[in-house]
Protein backbone atom coordinates (compact mmCIF):
# COMPACT_ATOMS: atom_id res chain seq x y z
CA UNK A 1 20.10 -55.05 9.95
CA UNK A 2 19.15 -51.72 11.60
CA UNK A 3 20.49 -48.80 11.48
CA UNK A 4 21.99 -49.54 15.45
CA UNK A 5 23.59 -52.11 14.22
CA UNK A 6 26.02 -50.59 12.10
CA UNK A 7 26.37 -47.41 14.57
CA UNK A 8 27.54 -49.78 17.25
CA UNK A 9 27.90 -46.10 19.50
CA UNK A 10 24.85 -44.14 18.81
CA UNK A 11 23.09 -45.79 22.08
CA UNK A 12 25.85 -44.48 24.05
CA UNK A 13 26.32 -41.07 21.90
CA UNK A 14 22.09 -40.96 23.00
CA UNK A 15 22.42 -40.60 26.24
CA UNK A 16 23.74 -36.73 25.78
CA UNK A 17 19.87 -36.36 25.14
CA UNK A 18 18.98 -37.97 28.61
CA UNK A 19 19.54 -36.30 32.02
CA UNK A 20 22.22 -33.33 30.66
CA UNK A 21 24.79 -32.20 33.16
CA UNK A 22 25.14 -28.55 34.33
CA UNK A 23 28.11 -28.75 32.39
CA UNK A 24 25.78 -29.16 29.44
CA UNK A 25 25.12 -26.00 26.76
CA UNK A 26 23.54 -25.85 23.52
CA UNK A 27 26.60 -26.14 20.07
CA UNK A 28 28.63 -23.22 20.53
CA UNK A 29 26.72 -20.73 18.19
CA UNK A 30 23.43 -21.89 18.61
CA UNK A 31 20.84 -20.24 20.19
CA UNK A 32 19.26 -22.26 23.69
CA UNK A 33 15.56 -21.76 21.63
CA UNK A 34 16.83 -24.02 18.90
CA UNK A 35 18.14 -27.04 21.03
CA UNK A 36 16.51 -29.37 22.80
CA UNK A 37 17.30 -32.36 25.30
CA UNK A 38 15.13 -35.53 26.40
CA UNK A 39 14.66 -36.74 29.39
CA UNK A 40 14.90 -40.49 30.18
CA UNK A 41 11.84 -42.20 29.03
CA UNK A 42 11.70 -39.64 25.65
CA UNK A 43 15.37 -40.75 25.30
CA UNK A 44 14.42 -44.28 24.86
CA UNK A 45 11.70 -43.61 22.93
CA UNK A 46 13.44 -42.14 20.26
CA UNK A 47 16.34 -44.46 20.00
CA UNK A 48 13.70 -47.79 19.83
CA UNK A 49 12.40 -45.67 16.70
CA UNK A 50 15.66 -44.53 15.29
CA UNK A 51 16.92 -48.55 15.97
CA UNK A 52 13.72 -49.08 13.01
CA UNK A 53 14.98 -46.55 10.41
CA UNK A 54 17.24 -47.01 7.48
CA UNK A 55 19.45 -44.17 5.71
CA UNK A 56 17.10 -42.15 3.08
CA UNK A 57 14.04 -43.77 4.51
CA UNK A 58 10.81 -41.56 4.09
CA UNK A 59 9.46 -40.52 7.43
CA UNK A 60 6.04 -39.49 6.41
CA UNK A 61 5.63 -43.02 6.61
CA UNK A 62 6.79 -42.86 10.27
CA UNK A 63 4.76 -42.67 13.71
CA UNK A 64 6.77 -40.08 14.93
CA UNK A 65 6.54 -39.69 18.85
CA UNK A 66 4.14 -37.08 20.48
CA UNK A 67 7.17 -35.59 22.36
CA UNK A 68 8.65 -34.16 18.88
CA UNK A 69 5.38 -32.44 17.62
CA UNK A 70 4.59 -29.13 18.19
CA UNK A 71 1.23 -28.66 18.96
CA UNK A 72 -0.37 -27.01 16.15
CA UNK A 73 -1.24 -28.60 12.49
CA UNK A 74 1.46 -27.60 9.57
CA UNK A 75 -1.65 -26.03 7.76
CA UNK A 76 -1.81 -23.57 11.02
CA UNK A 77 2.10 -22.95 10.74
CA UNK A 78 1.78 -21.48 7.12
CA UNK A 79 0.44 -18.35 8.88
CA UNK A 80 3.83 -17.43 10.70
CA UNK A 81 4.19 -15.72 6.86
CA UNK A 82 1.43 -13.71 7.56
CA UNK A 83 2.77 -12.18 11.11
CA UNK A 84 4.31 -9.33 9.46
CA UNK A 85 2.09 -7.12 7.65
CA UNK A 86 3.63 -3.56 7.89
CA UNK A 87 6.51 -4.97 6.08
CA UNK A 88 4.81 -5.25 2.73
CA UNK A 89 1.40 -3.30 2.73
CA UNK A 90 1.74 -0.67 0.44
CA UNK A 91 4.20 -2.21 -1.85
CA UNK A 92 2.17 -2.09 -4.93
CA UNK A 93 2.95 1.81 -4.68
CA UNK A 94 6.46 1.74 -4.91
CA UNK A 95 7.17 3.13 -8.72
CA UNK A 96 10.73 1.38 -8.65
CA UNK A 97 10.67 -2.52 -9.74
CA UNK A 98 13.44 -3.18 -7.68
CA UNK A 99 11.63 -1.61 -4.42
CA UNK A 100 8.75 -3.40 -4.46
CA UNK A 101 10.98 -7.17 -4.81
CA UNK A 102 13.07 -5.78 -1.76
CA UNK A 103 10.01 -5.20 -0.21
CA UNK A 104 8.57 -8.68 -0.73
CA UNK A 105 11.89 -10.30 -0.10
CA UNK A 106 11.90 -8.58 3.23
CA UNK A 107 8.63 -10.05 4.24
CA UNK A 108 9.27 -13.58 3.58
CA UNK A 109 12.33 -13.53 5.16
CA UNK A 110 10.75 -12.10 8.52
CA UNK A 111 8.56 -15.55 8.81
CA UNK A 112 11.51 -17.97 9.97
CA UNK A 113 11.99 -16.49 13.37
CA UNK A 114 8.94 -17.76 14.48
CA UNK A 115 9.08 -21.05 16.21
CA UNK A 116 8.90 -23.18 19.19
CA UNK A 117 11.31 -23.59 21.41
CA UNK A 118 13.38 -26.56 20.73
CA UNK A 119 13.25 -28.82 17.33
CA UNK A 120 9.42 -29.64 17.44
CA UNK A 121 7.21 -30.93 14.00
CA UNK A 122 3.99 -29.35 13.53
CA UNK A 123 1.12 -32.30 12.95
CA UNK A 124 1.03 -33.83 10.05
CA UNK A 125 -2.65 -32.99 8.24
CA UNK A 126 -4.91 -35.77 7.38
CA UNK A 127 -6.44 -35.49 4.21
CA UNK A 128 -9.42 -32.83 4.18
CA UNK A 129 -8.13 -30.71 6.97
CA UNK A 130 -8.46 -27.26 6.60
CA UNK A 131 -7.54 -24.13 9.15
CA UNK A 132 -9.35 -20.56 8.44
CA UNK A 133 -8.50 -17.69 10.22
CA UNK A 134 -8.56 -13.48 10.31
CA UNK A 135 -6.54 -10.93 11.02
CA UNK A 136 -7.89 -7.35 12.07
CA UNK A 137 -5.23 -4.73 11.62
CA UNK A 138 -4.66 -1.75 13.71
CA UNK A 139 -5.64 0.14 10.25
CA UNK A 140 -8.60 -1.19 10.34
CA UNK A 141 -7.68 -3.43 7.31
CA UNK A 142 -8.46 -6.90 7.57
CA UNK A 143 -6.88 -10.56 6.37
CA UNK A 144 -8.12 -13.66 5.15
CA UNK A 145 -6.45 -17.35 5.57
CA UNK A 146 -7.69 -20.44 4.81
CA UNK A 147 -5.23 -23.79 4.14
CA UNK A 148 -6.80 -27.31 3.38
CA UNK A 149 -4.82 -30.45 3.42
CA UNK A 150 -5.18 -31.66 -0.52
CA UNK A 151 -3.42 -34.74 -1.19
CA UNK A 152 -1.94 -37.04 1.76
CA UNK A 153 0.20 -39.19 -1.04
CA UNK A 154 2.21 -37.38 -1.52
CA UNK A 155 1.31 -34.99 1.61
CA UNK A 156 0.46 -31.55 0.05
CA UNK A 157 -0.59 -28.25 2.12
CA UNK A 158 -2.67 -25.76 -0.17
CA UNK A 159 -3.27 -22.25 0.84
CA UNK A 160 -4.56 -18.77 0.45
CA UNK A 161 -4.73 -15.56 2.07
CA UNK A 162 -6.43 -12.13 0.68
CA UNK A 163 -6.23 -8.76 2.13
CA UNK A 164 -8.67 -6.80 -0.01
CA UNK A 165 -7.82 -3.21 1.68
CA UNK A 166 -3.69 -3.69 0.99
CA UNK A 167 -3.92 -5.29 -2.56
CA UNK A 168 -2.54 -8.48 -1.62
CA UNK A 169 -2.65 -12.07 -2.58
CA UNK A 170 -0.79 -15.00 -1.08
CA UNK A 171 -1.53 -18.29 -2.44
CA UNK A 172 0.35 -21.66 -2.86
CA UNK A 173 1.73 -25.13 -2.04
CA UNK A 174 3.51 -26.96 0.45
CA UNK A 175 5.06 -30.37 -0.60
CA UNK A 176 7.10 -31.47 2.38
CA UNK A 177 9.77 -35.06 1.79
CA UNK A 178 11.02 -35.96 5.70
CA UNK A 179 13.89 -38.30 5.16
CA UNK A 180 16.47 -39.90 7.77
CA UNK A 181 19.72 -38.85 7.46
CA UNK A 182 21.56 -40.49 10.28
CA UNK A 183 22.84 -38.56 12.63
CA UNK A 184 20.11 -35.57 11.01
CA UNK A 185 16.56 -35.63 9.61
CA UNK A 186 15.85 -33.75 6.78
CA UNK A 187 12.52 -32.41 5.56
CA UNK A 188 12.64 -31.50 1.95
CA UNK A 189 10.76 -28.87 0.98
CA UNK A 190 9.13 -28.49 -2.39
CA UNK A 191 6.15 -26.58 -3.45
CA UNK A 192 5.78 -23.28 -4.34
CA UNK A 193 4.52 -19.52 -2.52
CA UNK A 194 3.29 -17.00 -4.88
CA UNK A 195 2.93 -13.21 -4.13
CA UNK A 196 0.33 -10.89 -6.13
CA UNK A 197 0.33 -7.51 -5.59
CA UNK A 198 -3.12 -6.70 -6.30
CA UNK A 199 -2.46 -2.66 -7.57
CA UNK A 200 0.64 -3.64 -9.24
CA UNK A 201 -0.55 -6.34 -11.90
CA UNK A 202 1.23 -6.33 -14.41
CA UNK A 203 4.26 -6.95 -12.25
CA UNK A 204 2.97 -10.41 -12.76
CA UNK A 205 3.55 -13.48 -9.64
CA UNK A 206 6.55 -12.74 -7.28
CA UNK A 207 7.33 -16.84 -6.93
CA UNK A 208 9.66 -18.56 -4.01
CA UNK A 209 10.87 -21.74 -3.01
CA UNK A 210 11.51 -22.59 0.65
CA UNK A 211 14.67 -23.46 2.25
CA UNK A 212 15.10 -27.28 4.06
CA UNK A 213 15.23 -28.14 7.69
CA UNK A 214 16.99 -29.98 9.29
CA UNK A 215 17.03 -32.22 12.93
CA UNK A 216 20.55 -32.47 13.68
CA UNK A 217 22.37 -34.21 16.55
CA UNK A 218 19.26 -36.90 16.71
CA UNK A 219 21.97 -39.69 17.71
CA UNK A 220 25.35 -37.76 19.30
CA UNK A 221 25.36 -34.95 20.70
CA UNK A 222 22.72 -32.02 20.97
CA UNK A 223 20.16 -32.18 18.78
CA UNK A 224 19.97 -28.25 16.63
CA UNK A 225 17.80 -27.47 14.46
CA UNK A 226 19.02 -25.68 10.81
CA UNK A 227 17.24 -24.11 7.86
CA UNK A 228 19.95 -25.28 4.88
CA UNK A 229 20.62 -24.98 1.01
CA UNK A 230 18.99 -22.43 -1.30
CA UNK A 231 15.59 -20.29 -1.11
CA UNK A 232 14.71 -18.62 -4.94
CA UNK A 233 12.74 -15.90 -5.04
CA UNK A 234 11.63 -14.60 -8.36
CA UNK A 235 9.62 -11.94 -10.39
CA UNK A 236 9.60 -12.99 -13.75
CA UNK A 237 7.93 -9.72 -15.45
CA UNK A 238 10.68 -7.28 -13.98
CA UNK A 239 13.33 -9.68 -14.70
CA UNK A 240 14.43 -9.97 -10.92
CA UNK A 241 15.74 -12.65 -8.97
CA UNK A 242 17.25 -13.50 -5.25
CA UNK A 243 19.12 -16.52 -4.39
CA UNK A 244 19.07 -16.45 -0.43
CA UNK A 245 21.22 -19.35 0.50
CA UNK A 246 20.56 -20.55 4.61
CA UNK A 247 23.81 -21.55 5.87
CA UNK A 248 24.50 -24.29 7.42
CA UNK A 249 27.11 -24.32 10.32
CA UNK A 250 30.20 -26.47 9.19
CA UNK A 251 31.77 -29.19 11.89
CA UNK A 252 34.93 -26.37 12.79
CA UNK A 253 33.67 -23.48 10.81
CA UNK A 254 30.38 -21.07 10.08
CA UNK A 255 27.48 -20.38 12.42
CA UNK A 256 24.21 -20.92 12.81
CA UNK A 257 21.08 -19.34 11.51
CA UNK A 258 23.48 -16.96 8.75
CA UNK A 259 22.07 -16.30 5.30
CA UNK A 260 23.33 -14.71 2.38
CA UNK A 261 21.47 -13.56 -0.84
CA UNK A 262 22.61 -11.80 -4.33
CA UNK A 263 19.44 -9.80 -5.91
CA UNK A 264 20.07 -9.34 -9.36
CA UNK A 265 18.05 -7.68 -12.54
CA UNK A 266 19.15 -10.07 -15.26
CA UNK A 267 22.49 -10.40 -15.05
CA UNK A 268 23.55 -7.27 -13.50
CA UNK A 269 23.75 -6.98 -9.22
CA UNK A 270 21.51 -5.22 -7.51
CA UNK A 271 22.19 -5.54 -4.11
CA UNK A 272 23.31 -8.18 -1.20
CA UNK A 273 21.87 -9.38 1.52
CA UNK A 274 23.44 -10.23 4.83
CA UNK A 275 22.83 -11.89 8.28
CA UNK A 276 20.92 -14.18 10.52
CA UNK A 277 17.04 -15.10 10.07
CA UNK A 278 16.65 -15.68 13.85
CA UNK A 279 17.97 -12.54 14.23
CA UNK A 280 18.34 -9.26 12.10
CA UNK A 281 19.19 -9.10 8.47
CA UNK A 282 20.99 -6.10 6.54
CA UNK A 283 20.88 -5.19 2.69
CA UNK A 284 23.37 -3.53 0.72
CA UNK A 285 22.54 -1.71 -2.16
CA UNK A 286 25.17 -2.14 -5.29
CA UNK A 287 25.47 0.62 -7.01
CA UNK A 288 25.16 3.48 -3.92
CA UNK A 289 26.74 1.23 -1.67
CA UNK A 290 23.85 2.29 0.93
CA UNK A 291 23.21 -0.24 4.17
CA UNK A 292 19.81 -0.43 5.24
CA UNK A 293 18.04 -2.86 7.71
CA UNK A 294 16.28 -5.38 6.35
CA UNK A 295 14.73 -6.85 9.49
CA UNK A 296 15.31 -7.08 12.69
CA UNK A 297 13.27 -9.85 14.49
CA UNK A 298 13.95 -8.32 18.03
CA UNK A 299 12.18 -5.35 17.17
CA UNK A 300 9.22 -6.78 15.04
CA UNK A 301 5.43 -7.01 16.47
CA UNK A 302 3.53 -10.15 15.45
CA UNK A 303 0.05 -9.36 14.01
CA UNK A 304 -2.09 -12.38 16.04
CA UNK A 305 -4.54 -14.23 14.48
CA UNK A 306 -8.34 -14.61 14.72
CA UNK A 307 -9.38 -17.71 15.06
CA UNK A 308 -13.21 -19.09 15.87
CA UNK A 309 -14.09 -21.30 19.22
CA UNK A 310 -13.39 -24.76 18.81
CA UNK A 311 -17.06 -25.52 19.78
CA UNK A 312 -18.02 -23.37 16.35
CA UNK A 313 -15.23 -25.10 14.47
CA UNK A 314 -16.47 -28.07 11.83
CA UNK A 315 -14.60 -31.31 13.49
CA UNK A 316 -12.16 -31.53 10.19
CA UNK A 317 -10.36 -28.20 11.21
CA UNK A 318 -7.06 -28.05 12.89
CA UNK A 319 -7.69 -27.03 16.09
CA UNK A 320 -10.98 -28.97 17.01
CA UNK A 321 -9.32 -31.56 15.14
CA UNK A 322 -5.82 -32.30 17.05
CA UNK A 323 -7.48 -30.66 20.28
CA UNK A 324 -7.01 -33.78 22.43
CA UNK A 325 -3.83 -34.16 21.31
CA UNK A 326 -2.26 -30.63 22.19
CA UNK A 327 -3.92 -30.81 25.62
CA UNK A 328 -2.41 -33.86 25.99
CA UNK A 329 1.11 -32.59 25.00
CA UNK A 330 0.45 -29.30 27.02
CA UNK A 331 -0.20 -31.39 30.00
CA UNK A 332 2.62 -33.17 28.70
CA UNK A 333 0.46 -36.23 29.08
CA UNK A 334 1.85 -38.14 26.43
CA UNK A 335 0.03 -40.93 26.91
CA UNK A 336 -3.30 -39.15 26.04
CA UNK A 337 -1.94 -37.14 23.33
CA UNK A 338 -0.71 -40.95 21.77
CA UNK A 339 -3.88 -42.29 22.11
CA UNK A 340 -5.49 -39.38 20.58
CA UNK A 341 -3.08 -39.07 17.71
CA UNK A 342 -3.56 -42.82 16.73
CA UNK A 343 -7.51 -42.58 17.27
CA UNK A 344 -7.24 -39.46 14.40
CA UNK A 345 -5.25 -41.68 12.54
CA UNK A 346 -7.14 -44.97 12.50
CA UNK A 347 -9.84 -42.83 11.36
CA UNK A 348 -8.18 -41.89 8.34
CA UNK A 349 -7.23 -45.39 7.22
CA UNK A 350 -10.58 -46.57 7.97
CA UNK A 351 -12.50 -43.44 5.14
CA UNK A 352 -9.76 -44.78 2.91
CA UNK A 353 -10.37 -48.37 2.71
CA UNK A 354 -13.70 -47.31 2.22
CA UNK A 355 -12.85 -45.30 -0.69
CA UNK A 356 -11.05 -47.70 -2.22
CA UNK A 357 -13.72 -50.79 -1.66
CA UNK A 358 -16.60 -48.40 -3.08
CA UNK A 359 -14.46 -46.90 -5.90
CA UNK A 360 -14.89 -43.44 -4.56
CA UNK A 361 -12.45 -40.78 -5.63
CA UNK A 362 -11.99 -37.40 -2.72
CA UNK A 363 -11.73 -34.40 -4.48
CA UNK A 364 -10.81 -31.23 -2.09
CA UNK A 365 -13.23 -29.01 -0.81
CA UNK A 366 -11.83 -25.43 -1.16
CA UNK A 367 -9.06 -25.76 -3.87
CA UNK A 368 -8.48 -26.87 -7.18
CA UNK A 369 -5.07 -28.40 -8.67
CA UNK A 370 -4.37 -27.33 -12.19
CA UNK A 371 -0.83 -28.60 -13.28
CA UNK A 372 1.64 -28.58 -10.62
CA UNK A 373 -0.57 -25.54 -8.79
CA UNK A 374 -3.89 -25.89 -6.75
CA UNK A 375 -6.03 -22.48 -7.21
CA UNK A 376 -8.96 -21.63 -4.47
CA UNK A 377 -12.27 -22.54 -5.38
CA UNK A 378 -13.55 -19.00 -4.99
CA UNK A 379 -17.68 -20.41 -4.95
CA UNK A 380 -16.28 -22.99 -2.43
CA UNK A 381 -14.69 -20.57 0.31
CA UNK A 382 -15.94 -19.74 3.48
CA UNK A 383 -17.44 -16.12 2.65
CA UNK A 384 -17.65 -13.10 0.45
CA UNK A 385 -14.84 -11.65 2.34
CA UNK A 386 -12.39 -14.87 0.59
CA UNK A 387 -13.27 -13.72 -2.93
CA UNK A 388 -13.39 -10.17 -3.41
CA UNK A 389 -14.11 -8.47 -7.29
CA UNK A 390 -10.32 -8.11 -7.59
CA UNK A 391 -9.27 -11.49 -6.94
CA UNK A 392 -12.05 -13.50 -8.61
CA UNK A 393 -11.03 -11.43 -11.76
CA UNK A 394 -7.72 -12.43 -11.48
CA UNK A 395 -8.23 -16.00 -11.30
CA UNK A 396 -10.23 -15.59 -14.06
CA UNK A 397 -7.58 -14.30 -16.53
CA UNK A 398 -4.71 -16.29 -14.66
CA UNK A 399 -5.96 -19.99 -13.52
C-alpha cells in the first residue's frame, strides 16, 4: 500500500499548497523567505510522487520534480561558506586559543542565511561534476574554490578552497542521506568541513559537522523549511569544542531558525552562544560576562564569486552542465527544464553501464579519498594559484 493509503487526509490536507487564500500566512514564527506554496498543477505533482513513497525511504533514489530544485548544483552551494571573508581573515593572528575558535565559529555560522526563497534543493551532481570559481577581495587578496562530485553511491561532494594572502584552507566532504519522513523530508547530513589556518599550524584542523534540514508541512499545512539537531565544531590541539544545537520549532512551543551553543576548553565553559541563524547571533563570554555580536546577517556584505563564461566552461561543470535546466526553471518552463534534467540523467546511466560491461573503474579527477577523507590532488588542480608552497607542504606532512 502507499503511503496515501494509510493517510486517508493528506490529499485534502494538500490542497493548503494549491491556490492559498488571502487569509493564508506563513507558521506563525516563520519567516515568508522560508515558506513556500504550489500552485495547482505543482500541487498534483507532488502528491502523485508523495502517493509513491514509503516512511524512511531514501530519496536520492527519487526523481524529484523540477519545481523543488533550486537552480544551481549542491557543489555550487558549498560556496555560500565562503561569502564571508572579513569574518575570519586574520585569525591566525589572534595570540588567544579561544579567539581564534570564536572567530572560526563565527564564520561558519554566517553561511546559513543564504538561501532561496522558499524550500528549494540544489541539483543533485552526477558523478565527475566539478564547479571552480574566484573570489577577488577588495584587499586585493584573492580565493580559490573548486568542488568535484566524487562518488554518486553513496552521493559525496568533495571540496577545497585556498586563500594564499589570508593563510587559509577550507577543505572537506559532503555526504548528504534525503529520507521521507511523512509529513517532513529530511536530508541527513554527514561528512565533514575542516578549517586550517595557514600561520597558525600547530593549532592543528578546526573540524565541524553540519546541522540537518528539513522539508516540513510537505502533506498539511505550509510547507517550512528547518535546520535541526546538533552542529560540532572542534579544535582538537587547543582542546576546544562548540556544540551549536539548531532548534527546531515545537507543535505549541519554540521558534524558528533559534540556535544555541556551549563553547567549552575541556571541561570548563567558555562562553554561550545565542540567537537565530537567519538572523543575528550574540555570544556571551563566561567568565567576564561580556555580550558581543556574533553576527548579524542584516548587516553582512556577501563577497560574489568569479565564475568563467559558460562557453569557456568544460561541459562536466555545473553551470554549463545544468544550464538548460535553470533556464528552463527561470522561465519556469518546467517542461524544458524536465526534459533537460532527464536527458543529463540518461547520460549518466548510459557511462555507467558502460563501465560496468567493460570492467572500467572512475577514479576522480581533482581529489583523492584516503580513509573517510578525500584530499585535493594538488598536480591535478586547475592552476598554480590551487596549490601554493604552503599548502602543498601541508598535505605533505598531513595527507
Amino acid at each position: 500500500m502507499g503511503l496515501l493509503d494509510h493517510v486517508g487526509s493528506a490529499v485534502s490536507g494538500a490542497k493548503s499548497h494549491i491556490k492559498p487564500s488571502k487569509e493564508d500566512r506563513p507558521p506563525e514564527g516563520a519567516s515568508a523567505d522560508d515558506t513556500e506554496e504550489l500552485d495547482e498543477e505543482s500541487g498534483n505533482i507532488l502528491m502523485s510522487l508523495i502517493g509513491q513513497l514509503r516512511i524512511g525511504m531514501d530519496l536520492s533514489k527519487v526523481t524529484l520534480p523540477t519545481f523543488v530544485l533550486e537552480p544551481r548544483s549542491m557543489l555550487e552551494r558549498i560556496t555560500d561558506f565562503m561569502s564571508h571573508p572579513d569574518l575570519i581573515f586574520g585569525a591566525g593572528k589572534l595570540d588567544s586559543p579561544e579567539e581564534r575558535f570564536l572567530q572560526v565559529t563565527r564564520y561558519y555560522l554566517s553561511g546559513w542565511h543564504i538561501k532561496p526563497k522558499g524550500v528549494k534543493k540544489p541539483y543533485n551532481p552526477i558523478l565527475g561534476e566539478f564547479f571552480r570559481c574566484t573570489y577577488n577581495y577588495t584587499d586585493g587578496t584573492k580565493g580559490y574554490y573548486i568542488a568535484e562530485q566524487v562518488s554518486h553511491h553513496p552521493p559525496i561532494s568533495a571540496y577545497y578552497y585556498v586563500s594564499p594572502e589570508n593563510n587559509l584552507l577550507f577543505y572537506g566532504e559532503l555526504k548528504p542521506k534525503s529520507k521521507f519522513l511523512g509529513n517532513s523530508a529530511a536530508t541527513i547530513m554527514g561528512g565533514e568541513n575542516r578549517v586550517v589556518l595557514l600561520d597558525r599550524q600547530e593549532d592543528g584542523e578546526y573540524a565541524i559537522s553540519m546541522p540537518n534540514m528539513y522539508a516540513r508541512g510537505i502533506l498539511f499545512g505550509r510547507m517550512v523549511l528547518e535546520l535541526g539537531d546538533t552542529s560540532k565544531i572542534r579544535n582538537e590541539a587547543n582542546d576546544l569544542s562548540c556544540d551549536v544545537e539548531f532548534k527546531t520549532k515545537g507543535y505549541f512551543t519554540g521558534t524558528y531558525n533559534a540556535i544555541g551553543g556551549k563553547v567549552t576548553k575541556g571541561h570548563k565553559a567558555v562562553g554561550e552562544i545565542t540567537g537565530k541563524w537567519s538572523d543575528s547571533m550574540d555570544y556571551k563570554d563566561s567568565s567576564s560576562g561580556k555580550v558581543e555580536e556574533l553576527f548579524d546577517a542584516h548587516k553582512a556584505t556577501i563577497v560574489q564569486k568569479e565564475v568563467i563564461p559558460e562557453d569557456q566552461q568544460e561541459a562536466n561543470e555545473s553551470r554549463r552542465l545544468w544550464s538548460k535546466v535553470t533556464e528552463g526553471i527561470k522561465e519556469k518552463n518546467l517542461d524544458k527544464a524536465t526534459e533537460s534534467k532527464s536527458a543529463i540523467e540518461e547520460k549518466q546511466r548510459a557511462l555507467a553501464k558502460e563501465r560496468e560491461e567493460s570492467g572500467a573503474t572512475w577514479s576522480p579527477r581533482f581529489f583523492v579519498q584516503k580513509g573517510e577523507k578525500y584530499y585535493p590532488k594538488m598536480d591535478a588542480l586547475p592552476s598554480d594559484d590551487y596549490r601554493p608552497p604552503v599548502v602543498v607542504d601541508y598535505f605533505a606532512k598531513s595527507a
